[in-house]
C-alpha atoms as a PDB file:
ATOM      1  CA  UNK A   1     -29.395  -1.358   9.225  1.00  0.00           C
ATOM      2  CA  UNK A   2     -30.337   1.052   6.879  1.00  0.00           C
ATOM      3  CA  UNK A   3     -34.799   1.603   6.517  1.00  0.00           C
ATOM      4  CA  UNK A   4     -35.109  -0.036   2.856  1.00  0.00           C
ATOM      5  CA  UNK A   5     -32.842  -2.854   4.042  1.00  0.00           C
ATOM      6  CA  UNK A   6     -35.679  -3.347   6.855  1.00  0.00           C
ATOM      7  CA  UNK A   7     -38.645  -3.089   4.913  1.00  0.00           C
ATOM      8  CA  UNK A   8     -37.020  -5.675   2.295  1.00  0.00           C
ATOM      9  CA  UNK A   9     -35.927  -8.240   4.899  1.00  0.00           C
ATOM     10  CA  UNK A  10     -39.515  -7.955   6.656  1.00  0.00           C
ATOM     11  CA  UNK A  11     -41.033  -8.396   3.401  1.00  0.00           C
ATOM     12  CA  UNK A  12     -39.062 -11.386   2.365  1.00  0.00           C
ATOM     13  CA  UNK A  13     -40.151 -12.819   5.958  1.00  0.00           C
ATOM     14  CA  UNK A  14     -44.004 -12.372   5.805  1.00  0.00           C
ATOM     15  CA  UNK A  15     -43.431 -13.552   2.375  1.00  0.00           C
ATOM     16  CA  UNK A  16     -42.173 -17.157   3.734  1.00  0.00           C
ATOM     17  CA  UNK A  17     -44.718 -17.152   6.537  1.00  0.00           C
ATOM     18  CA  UNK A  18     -47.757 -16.502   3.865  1.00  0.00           C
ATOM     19  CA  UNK A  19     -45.979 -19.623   1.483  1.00  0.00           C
ATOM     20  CA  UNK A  20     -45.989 -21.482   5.214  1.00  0.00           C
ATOM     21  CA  UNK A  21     -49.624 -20.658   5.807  1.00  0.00           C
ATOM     22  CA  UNK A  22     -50.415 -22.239   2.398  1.00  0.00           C
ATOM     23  CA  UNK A  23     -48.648 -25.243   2.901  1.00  0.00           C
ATOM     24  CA  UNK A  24     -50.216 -25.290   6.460  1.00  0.00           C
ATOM     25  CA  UNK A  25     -53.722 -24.898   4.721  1.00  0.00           C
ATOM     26  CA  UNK A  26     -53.009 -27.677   2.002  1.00  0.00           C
ATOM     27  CA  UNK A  27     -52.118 -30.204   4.583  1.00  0.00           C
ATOM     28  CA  UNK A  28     -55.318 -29.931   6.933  1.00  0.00           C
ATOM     29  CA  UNK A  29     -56.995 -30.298   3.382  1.00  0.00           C
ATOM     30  CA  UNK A  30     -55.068 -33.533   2.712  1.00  0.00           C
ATOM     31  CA  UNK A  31     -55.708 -34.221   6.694  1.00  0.00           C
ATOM     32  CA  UNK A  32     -51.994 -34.253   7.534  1.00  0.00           C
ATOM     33  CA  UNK A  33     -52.383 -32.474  10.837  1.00  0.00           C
ATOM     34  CA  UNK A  34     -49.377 -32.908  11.920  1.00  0.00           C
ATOM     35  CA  UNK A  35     -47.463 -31.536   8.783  1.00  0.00           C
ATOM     36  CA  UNK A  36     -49.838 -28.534   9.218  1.00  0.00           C
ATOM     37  CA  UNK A  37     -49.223 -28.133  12.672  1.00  0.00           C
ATOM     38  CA  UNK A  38     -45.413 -27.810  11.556  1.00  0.00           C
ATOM     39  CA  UNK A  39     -45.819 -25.596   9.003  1.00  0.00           C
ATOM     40  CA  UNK A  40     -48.652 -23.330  10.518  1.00  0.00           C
ATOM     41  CA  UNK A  41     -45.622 -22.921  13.564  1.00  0.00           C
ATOM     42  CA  UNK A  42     -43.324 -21.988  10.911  1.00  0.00           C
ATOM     43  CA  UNK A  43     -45.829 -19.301   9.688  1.00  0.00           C
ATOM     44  CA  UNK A  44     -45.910 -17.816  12.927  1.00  0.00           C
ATOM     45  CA  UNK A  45     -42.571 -17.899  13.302  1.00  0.00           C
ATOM     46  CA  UNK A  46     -41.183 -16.562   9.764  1.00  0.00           C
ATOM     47  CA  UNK A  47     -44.240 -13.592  10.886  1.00  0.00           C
ATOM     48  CA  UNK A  48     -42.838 -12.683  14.030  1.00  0.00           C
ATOM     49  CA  UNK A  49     -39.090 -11.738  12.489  1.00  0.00           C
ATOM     50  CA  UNK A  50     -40.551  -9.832   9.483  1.00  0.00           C
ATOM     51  CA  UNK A  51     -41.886  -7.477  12.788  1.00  0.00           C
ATOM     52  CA  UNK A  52     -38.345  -7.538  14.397  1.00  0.00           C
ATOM     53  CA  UNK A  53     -36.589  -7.071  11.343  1.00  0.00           C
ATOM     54  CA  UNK A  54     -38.786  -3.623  11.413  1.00  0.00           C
ATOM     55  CA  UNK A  55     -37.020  -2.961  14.403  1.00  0.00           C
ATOM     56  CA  UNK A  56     -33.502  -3.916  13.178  1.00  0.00           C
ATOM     57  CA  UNK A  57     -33.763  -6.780  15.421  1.00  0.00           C
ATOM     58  CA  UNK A  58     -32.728 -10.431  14.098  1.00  0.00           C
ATOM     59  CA  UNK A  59     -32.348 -13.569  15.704  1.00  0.00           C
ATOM     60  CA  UNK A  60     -32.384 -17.187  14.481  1.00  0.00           C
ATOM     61  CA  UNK A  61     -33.357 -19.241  17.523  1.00  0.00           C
ATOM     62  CA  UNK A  62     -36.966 -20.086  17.670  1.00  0.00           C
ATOM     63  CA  UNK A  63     -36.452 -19.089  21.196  1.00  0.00           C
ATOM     64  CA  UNK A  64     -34.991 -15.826  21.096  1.00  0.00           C
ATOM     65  CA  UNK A  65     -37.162 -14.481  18.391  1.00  0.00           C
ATOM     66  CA  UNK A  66     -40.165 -15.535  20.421  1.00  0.00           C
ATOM     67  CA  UNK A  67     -38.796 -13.800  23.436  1.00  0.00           C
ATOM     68  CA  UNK A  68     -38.163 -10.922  22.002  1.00  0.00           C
ATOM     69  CA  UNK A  69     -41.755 -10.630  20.495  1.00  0.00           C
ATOM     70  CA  UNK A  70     -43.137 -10.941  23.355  1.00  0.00           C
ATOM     71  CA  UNK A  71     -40.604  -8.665  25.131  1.00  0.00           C
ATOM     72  CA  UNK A  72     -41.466  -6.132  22.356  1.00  0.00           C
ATOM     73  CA  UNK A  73     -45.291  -6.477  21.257  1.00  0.00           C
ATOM     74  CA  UNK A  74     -46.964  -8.487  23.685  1.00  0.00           C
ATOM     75  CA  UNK A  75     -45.765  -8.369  27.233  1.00  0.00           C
ATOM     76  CA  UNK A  76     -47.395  -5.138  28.054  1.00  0.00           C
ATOM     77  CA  UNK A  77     -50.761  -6.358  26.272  1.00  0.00           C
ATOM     78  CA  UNK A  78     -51.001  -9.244  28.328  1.00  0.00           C
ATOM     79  CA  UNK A  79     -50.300  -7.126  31.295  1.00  0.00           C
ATOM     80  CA  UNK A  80     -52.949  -4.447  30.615  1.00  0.00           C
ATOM     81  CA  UNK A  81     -55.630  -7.009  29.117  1.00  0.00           C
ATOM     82  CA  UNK A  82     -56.572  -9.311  32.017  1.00  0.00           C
ATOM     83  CA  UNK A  83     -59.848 -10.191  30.074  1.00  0.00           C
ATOM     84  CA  UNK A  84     -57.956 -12.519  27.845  1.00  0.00           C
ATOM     85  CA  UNK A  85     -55.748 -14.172  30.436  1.00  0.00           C
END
């Protein structure tokens, strides 16, 4: 995948997971917790594969892409930051 094909489709992605954010942040306002639950997930989620698609990485199970985060960014964090575990 080609480096301004990347940077677009991560872009794109952190663009849905900021729209999700504000749709997470309307619903606590309207106190519709568990809408904003869904949609503050989503946010997370949409956030995550605009940081795979960086690495030319894309998946489209909630599963894999969350395994593969951690796999990538946060595994070794965890391991060398027992102050937070």
């Amino acid at each position: 995948m080609p480096d301004i094909t990347r940077i677009d489709l991560s872009r794109y992605r952190l663009q849905k997971a900021k729209e999700m954010l504000a749709s997470a942040k309307r619903d606590m306002d309207a106190n519709d917790y568990a809408s904003a639950n869904n949609r503050a997930y989503y946010a997370i989620f949409h956030a995550m594969r605009a940081v795979l698609a960086l690495d030319g990485e894309d998946y489209k199970k909630h599963s894999a892409v969350i395994a593969r985060f951690t796999l990538n960014y946060l595994k070794d964090f965890a391991i060398s930051s027992p102050n937070l575990m």
